[in-house]
PDB file of N, CA and C in Angstrom:
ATOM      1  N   UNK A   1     -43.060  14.714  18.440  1.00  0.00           N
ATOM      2  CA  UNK A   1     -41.923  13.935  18.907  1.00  0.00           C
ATOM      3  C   UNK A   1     -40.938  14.901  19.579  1.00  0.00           C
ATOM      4  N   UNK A   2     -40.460  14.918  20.793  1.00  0.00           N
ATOM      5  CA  UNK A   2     -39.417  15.508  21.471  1.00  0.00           C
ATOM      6  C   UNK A   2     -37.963  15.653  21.060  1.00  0.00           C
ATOM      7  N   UNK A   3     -37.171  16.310  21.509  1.00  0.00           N
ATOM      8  CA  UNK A   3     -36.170  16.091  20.555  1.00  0.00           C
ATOM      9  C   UNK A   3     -35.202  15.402  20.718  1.00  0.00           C
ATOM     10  N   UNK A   4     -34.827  14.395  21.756  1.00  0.00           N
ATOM     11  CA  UNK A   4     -34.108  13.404  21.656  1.00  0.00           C
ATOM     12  C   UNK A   4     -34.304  12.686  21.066  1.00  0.00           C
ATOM     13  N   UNK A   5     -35.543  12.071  21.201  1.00  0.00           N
ATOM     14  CA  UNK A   5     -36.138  11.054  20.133  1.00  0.00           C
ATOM     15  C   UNK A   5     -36.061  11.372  18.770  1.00  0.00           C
ATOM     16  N   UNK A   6     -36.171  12.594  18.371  1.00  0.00           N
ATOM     17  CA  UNK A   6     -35.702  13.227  16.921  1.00  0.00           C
ATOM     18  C   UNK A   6     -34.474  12.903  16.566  1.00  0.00           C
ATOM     19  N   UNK A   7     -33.934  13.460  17.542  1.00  0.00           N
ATOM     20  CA  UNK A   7     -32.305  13.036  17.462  1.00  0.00           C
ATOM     21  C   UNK A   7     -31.364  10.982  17.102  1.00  0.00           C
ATOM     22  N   UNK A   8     -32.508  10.282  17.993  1.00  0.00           N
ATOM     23  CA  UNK A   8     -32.412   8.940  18.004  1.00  0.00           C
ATOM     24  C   UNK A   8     -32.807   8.543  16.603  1.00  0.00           C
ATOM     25  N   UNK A   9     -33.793   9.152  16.372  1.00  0.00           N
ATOM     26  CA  UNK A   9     -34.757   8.395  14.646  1.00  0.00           C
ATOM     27  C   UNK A   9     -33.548   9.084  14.127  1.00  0.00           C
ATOM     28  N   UNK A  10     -32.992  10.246  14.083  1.00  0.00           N
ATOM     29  CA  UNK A  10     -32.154  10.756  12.992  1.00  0.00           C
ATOM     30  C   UNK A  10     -30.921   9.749  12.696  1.00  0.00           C
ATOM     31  N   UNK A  11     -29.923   9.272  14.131  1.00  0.00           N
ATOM     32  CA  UNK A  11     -29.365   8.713  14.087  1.00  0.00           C
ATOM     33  C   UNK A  11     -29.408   7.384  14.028  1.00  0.00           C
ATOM     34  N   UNK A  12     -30.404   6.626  13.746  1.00  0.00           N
ATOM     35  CA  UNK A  12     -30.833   5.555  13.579  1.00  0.00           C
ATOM     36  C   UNK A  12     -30.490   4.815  12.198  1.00  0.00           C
ATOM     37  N   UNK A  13     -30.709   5.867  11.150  1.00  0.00           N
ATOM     38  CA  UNK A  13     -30.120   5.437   9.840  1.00  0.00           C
ATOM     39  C   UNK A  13     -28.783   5.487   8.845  1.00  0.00           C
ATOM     40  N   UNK A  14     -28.136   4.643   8.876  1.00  0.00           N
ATOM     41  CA  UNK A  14     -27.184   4.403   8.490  1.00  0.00           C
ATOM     42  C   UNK A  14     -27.179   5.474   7.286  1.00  0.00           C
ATOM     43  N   UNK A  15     -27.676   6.095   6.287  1.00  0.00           N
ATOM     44  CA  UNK A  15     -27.421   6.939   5.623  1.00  0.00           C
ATOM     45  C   UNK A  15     -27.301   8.409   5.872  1.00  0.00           C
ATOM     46  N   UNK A  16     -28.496   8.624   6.916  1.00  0.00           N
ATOM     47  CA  UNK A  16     -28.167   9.821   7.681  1.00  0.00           C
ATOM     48  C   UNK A  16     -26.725   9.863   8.366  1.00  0.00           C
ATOM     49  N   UNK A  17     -26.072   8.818   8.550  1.00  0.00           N
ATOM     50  CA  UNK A  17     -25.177   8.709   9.641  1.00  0.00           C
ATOM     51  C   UNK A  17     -24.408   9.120   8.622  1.00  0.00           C
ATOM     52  N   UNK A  18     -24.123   8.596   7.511  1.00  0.00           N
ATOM     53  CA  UNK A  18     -23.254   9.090   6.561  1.00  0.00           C
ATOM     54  C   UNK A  18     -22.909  10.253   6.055  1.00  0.00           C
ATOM     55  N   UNK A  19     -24.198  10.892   6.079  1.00  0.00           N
ATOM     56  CA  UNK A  19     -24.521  12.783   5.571  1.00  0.00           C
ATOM     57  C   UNK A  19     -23.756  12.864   6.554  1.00  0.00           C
ATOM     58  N   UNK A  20     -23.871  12.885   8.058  1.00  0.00           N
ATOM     59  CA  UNK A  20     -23.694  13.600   9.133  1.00  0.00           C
ATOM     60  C   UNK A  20     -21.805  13.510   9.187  1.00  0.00           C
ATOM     61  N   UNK A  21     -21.349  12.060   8.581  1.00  0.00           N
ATOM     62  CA  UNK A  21     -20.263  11.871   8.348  1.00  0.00           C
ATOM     63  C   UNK A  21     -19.358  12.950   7.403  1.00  0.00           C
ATOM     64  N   UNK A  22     -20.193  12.888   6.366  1.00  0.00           N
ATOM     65  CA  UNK A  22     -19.432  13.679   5.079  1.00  0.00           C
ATOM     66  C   UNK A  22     -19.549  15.314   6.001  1.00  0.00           C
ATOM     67  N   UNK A  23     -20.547  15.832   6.072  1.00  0.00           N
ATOM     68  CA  UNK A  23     -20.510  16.692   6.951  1.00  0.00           C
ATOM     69  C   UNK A  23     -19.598  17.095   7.790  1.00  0.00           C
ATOM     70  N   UNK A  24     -19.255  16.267   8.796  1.00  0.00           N
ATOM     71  CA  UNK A  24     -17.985  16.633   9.474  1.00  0.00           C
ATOM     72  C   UNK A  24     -16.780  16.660   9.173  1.00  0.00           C
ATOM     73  N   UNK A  25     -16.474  15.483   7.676  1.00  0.00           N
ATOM     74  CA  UNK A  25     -15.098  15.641   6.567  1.00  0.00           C
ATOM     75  C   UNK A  25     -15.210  17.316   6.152  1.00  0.00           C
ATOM     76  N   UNK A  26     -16.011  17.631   5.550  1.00  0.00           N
ATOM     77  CA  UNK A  26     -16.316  19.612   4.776  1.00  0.00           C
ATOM     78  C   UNK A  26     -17.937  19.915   4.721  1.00  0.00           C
ATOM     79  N   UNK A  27     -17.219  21.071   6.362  1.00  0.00           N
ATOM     80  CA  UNK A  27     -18.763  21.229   6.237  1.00  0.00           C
ATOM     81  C   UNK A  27     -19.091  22.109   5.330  1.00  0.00           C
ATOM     82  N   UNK A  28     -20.406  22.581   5.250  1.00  0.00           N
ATOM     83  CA  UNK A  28     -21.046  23.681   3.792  1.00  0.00           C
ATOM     84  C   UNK A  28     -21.307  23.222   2.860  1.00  0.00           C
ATOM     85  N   UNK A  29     -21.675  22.197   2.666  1.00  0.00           N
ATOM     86  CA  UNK A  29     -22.010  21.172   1.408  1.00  0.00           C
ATOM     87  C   UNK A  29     -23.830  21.564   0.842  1.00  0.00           C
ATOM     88  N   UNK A  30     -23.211  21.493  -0.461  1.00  0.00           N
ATOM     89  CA  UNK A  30     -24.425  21.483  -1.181  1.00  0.00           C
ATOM     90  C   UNK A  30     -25.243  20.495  -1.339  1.00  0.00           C
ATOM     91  N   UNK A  31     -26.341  20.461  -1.270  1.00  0.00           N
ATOM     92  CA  UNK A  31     -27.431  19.140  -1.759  1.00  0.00           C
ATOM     93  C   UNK A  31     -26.648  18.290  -2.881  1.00  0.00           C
ATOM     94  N   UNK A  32     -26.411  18.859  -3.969  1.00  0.00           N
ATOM     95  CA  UNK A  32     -25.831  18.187  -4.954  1.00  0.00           C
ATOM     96  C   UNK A  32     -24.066  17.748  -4.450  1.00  0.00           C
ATOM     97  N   UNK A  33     -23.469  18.555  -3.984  1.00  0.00           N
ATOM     98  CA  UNK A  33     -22.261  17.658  -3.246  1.00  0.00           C
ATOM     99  C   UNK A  33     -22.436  16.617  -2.329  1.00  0.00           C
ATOM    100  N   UNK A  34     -23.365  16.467  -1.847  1.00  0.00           N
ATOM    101  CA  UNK A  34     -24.042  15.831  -0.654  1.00  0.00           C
ATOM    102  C   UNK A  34     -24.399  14.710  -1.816  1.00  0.00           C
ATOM    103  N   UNK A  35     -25.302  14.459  -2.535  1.00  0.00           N
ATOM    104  CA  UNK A  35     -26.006  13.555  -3.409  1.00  0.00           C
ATOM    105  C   UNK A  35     -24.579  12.869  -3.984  1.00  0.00           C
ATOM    106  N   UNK A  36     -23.575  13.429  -4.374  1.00  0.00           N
ATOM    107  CA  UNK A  36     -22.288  12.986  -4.906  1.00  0.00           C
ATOM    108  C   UNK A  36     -21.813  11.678  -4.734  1.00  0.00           C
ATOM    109  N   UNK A  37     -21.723  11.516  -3.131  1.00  0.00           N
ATOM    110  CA  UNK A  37     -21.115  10.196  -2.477  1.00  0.00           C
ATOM    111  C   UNK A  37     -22.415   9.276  -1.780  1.00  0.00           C
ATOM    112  N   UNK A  38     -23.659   9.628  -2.567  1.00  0.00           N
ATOM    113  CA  UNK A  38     -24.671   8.509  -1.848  1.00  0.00           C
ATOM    114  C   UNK A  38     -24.889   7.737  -3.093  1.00  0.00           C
ATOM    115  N   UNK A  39     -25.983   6.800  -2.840  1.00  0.00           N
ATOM    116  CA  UNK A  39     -26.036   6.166  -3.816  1.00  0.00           C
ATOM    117  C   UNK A  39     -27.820   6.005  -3.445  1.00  0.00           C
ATOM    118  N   UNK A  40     -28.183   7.067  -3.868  1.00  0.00           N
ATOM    119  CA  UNK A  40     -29.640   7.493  -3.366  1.00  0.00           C
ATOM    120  C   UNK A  40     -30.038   8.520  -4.235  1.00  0.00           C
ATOM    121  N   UNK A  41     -31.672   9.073  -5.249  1.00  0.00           N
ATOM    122  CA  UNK A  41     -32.080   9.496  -5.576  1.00  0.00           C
ATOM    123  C   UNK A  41     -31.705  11.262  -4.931  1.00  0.00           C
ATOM    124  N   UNK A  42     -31.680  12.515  -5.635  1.00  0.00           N
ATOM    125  CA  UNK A  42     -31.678  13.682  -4.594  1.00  0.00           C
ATOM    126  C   UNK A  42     -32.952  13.636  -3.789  1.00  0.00           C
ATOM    127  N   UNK A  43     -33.610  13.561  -4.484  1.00  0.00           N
ATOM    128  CA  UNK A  43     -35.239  13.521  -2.864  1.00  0.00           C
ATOM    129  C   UNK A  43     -35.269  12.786  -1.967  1.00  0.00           C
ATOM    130  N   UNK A  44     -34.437  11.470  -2.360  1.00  0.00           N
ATOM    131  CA  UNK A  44     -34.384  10.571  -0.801  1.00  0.00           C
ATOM    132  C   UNK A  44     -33.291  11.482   0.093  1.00  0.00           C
ATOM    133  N   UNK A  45     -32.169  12.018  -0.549  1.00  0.00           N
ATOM    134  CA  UNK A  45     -31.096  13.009   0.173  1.00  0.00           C
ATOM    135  C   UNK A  45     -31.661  14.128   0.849  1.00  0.00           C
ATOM    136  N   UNK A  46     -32.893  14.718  -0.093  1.00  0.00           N
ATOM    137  CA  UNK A  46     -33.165  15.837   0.555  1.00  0.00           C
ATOM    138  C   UNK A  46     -34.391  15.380   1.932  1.00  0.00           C
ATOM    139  N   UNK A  47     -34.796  14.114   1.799  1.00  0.00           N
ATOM    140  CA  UNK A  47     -36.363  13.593   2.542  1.00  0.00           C
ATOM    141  C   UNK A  47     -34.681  13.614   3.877  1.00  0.00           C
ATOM    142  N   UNK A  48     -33.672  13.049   3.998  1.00  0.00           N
ATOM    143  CA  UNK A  48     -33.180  12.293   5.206  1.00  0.00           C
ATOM    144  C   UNK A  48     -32.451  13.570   5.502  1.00  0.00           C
ATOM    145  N   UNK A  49     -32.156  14.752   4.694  1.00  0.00           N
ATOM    146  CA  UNK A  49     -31.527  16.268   5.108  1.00  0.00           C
ATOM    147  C   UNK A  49     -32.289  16.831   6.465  1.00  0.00           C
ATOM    148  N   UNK A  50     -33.989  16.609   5.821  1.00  0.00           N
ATOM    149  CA  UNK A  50     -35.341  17.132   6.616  1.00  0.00           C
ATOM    150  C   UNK A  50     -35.361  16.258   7.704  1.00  0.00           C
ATOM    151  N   UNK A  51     -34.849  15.735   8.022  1.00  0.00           N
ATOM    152  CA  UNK A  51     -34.924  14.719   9.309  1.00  0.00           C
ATOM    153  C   UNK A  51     -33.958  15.585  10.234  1.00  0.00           C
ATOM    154  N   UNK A  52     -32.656  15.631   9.620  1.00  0.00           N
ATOM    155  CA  UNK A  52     -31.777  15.632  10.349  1.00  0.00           C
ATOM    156  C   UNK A  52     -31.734  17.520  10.496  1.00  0.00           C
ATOM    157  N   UNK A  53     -32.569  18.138   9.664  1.00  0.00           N
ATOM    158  CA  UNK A  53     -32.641  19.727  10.169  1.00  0.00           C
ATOM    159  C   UNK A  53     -33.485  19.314  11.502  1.00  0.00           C
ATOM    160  N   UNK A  54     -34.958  18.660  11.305  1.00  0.00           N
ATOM    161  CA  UNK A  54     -35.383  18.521  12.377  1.00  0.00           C
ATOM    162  C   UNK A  54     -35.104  17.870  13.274  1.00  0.00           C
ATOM    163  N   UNK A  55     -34.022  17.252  13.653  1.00  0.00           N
ATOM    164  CA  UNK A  55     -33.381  17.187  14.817  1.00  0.00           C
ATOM    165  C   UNK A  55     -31.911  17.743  15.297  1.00  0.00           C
ATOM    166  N   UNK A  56     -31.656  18.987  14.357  1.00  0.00           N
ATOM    167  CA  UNK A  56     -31.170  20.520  14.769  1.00  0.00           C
ATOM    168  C   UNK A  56     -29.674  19.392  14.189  1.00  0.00           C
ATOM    169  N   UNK A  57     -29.355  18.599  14.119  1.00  0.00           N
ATOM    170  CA  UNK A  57     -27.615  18.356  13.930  1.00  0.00           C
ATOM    171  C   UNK A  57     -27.610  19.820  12.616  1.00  0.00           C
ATOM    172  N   UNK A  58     -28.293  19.492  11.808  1.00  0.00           N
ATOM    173  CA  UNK A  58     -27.800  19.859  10.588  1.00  0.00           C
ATOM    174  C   UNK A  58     -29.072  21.506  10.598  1.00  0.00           C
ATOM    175  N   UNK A  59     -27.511  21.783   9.894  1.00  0.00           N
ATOM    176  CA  UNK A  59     -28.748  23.687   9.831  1.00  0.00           C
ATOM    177  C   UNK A  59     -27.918  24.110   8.416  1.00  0.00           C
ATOM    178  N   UNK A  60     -29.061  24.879   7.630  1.00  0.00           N
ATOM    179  CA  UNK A  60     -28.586  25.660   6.423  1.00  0.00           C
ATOM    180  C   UNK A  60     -28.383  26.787   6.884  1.00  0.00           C
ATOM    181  N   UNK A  61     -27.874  27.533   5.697  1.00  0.00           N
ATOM    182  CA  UNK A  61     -27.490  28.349   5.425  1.00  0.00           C
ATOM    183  C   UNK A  61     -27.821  29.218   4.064  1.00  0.00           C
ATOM    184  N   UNK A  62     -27.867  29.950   3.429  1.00  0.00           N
ATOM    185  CA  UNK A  62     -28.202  30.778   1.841  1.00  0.00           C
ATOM    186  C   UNK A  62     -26.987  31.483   1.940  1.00  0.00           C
ATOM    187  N   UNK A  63     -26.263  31.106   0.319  1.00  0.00           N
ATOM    188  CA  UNK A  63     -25.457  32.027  -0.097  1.00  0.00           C
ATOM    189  C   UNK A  63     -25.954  31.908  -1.325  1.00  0.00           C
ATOM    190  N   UNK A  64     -26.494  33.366  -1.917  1.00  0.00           N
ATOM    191  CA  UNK A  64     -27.265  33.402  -2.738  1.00  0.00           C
ATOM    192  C   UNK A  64     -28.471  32.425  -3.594  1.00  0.00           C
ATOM    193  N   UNK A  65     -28.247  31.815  -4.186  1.00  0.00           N
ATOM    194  CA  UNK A  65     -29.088  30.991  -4.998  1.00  0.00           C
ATOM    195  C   UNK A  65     -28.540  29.428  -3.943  1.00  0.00           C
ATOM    196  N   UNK A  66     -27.694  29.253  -3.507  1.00  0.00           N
ATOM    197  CA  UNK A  66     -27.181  28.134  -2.919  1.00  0.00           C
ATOM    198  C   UNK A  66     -27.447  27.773  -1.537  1.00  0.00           C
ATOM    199  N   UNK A  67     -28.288  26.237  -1.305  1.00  0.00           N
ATOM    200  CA  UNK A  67     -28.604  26.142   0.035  1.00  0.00           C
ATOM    201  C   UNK A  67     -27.205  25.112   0.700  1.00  0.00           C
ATOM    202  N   UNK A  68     -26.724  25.768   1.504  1.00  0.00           N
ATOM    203  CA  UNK A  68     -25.280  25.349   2.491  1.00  0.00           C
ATOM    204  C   UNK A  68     -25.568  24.243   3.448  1.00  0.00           C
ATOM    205  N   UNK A  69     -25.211  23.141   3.747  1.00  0.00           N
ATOM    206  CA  UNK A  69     -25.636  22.514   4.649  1.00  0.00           C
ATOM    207  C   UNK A  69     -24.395  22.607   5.506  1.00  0.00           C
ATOM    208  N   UNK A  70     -25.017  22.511   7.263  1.00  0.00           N
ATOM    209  CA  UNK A  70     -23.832  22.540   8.217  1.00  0.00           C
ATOM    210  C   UNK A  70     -24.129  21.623   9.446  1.00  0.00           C
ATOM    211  N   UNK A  71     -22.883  20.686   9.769  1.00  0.00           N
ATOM    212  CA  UNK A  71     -23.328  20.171  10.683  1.00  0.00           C
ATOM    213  C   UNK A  71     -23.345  20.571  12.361  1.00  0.00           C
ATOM    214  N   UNK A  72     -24.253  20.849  12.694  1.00  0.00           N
ATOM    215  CA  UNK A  72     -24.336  21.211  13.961  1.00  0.00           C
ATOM    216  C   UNK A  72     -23.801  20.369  15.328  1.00  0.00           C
ATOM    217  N   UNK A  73     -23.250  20.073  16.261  1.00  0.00           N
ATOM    218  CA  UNK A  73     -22.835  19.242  16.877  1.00  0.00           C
ATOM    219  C   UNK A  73     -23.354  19.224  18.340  1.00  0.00           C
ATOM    220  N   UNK A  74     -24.050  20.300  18.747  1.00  0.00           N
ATOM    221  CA  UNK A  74     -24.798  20.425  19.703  1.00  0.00           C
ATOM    222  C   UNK A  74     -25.898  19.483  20.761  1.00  0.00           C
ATOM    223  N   UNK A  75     -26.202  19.182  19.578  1.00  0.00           N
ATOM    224  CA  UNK A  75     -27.568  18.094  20.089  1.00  0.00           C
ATOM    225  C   UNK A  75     -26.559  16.824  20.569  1.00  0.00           C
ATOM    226  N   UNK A  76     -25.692  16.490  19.273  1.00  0.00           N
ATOM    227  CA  UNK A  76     -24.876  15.290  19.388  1.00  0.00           C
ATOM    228  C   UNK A  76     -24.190  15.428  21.051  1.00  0.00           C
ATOM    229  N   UNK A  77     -23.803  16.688  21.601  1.00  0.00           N
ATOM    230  CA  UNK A  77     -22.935  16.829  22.710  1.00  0.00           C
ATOM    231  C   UNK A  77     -23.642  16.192  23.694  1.00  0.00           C
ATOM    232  N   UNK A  78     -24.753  17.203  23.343  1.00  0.00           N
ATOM    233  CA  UNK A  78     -25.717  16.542  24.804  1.00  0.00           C
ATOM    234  C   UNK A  78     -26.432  15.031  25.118  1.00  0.00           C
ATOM    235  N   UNK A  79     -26.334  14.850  23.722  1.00  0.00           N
ATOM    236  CA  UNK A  79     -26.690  13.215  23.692  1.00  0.00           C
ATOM    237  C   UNK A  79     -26.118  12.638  24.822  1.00  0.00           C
ATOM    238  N   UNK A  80     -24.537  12.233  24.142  1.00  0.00           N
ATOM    239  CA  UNK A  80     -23.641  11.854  25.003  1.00  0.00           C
ATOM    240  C   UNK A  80     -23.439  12.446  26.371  1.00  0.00           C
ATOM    241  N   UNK A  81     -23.453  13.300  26.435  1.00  0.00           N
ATOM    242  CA  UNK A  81     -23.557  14.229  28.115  1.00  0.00           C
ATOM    243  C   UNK A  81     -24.795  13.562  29.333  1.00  0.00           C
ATOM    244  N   UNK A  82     -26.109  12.884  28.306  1.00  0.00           N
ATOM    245  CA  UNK A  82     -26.954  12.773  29.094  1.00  0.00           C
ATOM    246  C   UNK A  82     -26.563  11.257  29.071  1.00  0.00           C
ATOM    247  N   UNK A  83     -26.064  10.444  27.679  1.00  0.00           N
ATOM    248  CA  UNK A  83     -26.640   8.895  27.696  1.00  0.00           C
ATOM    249  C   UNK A  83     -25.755   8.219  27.635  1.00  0.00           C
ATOM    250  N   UNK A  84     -24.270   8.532  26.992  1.00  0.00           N
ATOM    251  CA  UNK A  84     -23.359   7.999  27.068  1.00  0.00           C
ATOM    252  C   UNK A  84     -22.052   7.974  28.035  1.00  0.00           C
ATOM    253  N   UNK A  85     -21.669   9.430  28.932  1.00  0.00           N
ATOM    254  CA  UNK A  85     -20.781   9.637  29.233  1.00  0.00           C
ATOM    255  C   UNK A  85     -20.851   9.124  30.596  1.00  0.00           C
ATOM    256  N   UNK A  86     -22.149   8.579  31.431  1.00  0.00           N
ATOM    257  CA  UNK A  86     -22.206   8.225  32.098  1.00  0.00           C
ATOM    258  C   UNK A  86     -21.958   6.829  32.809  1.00  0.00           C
ATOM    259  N   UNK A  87     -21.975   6.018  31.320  1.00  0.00           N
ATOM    260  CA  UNK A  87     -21.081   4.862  31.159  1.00  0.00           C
ATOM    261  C   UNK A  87     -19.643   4.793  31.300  1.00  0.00           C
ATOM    262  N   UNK A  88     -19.283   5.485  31.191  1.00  0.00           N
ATOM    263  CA  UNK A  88     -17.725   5.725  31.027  1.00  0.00           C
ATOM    264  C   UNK A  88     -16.918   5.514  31.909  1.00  0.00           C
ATOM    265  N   UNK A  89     -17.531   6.219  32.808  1.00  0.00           N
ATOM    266  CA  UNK A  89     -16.904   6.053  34.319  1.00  0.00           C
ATOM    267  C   UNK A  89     -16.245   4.657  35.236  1.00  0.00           C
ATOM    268  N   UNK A  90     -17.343   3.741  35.117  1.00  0.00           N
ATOM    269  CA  UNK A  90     -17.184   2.578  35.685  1.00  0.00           C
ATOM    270  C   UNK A  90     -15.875   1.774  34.760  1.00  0.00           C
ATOM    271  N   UNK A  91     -16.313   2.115  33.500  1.00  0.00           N
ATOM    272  CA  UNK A  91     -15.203   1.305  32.763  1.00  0.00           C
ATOM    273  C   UNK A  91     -13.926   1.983  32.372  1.00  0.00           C
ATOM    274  N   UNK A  92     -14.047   2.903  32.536  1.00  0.00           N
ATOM    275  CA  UNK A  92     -12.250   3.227  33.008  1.00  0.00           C
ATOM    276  C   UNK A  92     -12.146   3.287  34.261  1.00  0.00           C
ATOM    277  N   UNK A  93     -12.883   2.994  35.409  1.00  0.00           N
ATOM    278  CA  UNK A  93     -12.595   2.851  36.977  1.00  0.00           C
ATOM    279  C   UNK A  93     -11.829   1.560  36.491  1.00  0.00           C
ATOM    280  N   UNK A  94     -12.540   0.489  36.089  1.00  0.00           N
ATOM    281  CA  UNK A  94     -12.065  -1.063  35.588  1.00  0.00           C
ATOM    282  C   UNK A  94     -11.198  -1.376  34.828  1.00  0.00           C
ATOM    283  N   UNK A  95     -10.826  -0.391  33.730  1.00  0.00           N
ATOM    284  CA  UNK A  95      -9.310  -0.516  33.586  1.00  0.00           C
ATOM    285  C   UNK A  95      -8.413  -0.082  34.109  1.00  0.00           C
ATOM    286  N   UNK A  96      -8.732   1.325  34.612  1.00  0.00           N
ATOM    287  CA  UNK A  96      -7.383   1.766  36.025  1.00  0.00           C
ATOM    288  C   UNK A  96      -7.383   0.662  37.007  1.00  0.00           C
ATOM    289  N   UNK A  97      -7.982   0.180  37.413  1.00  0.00           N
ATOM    290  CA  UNK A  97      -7.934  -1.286  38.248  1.00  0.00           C
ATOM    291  C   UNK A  97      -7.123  -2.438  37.785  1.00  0.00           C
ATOM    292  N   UNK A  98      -7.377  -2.697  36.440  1.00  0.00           N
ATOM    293  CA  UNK A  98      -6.783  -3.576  36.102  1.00  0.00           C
ATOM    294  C   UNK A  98      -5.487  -3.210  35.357  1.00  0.00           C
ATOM    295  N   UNK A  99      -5.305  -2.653  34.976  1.00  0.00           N
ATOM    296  CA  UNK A  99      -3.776  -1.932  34.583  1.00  0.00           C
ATOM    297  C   UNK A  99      -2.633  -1.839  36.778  1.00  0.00           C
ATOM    298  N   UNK A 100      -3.424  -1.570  37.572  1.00  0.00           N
ATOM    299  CA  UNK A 100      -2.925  -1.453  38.388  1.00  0.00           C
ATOM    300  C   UNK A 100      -2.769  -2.946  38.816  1.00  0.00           C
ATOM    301  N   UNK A 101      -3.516  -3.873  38.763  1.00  0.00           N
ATOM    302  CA  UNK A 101      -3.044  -5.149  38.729  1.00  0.00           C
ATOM    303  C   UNK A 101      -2.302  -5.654  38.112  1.00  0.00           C
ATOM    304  N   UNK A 102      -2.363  -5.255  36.969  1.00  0.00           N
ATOM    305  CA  UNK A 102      -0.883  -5.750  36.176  1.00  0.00           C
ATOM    306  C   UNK A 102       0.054  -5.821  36.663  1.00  0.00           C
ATOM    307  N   UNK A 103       0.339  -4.241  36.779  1.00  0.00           N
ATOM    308  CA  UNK A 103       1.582  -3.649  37.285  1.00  0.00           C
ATOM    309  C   UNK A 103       2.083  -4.412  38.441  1.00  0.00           C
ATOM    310  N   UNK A 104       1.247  -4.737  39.482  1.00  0.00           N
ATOM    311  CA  UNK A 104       1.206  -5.229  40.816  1.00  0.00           C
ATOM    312  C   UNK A 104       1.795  -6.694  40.512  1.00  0.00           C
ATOM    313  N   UNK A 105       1.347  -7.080  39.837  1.00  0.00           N
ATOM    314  CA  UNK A 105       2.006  -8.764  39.290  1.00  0.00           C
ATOM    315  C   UNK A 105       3.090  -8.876  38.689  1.00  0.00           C
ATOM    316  N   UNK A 106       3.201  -7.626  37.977  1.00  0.00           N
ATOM    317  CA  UNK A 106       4.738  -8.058  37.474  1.00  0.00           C
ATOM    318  C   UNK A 106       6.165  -7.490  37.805  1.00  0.00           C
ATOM    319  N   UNK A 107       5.708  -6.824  39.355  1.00  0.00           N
ATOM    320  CA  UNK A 107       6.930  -6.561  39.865  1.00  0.00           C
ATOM    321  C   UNK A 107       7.306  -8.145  40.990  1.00  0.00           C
TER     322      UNK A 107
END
């Protein structure tokens, strides 16, 4: 599987979305801090961790005996760079348009 599509399955699940959430609240989280606020077995935490290493958001770390989780934001950039930001355009062309109509009407 390529890695957008890695990236898509990763973000596809509402619980991953959540890791990736808590993640960006403090990153460096432990498996077991991580397991804290789910309401999921640790192996289902650690099965949806392995998803989301393999689609690079999320990367460890070792400090000693302790595996660090971090969220990476990289992949996420380019997502949007390739799939989303290109939308954007037209629809703030369409509200600068229409904000300028406003204006135009209510003088």
């Amino acid at each position: 599987m390529n890695q957008p599509d890695l990236l898509f399955k990763a973000l596809a699940d509402p619980s991953r979305r959540r890791l990736l959430d808590l993640l960006y609240a403090h990153d460096g989280r432990t498996l077991g801090e991580l397991c804290e606020h789910l309401d999921m077995t640790r192996q289902s935490v650690t099965q949806h961790l392995g998803l989301l290493e393999a689609a690079n958001v999320v990367t460890i770390r070792w400090r000693g005996r302790e595996k660090l989780h971090f969220l990476n934001p990289v992949p996420l950039q380019e997502l949007y760079e390739r799939w989303i930001r290109k939308f954007e355009k037209p629809r703030l062309k369409a509200l600068h348009e229409l904000k300028r109509t406003l204006e135009d009407d209510s003088t």
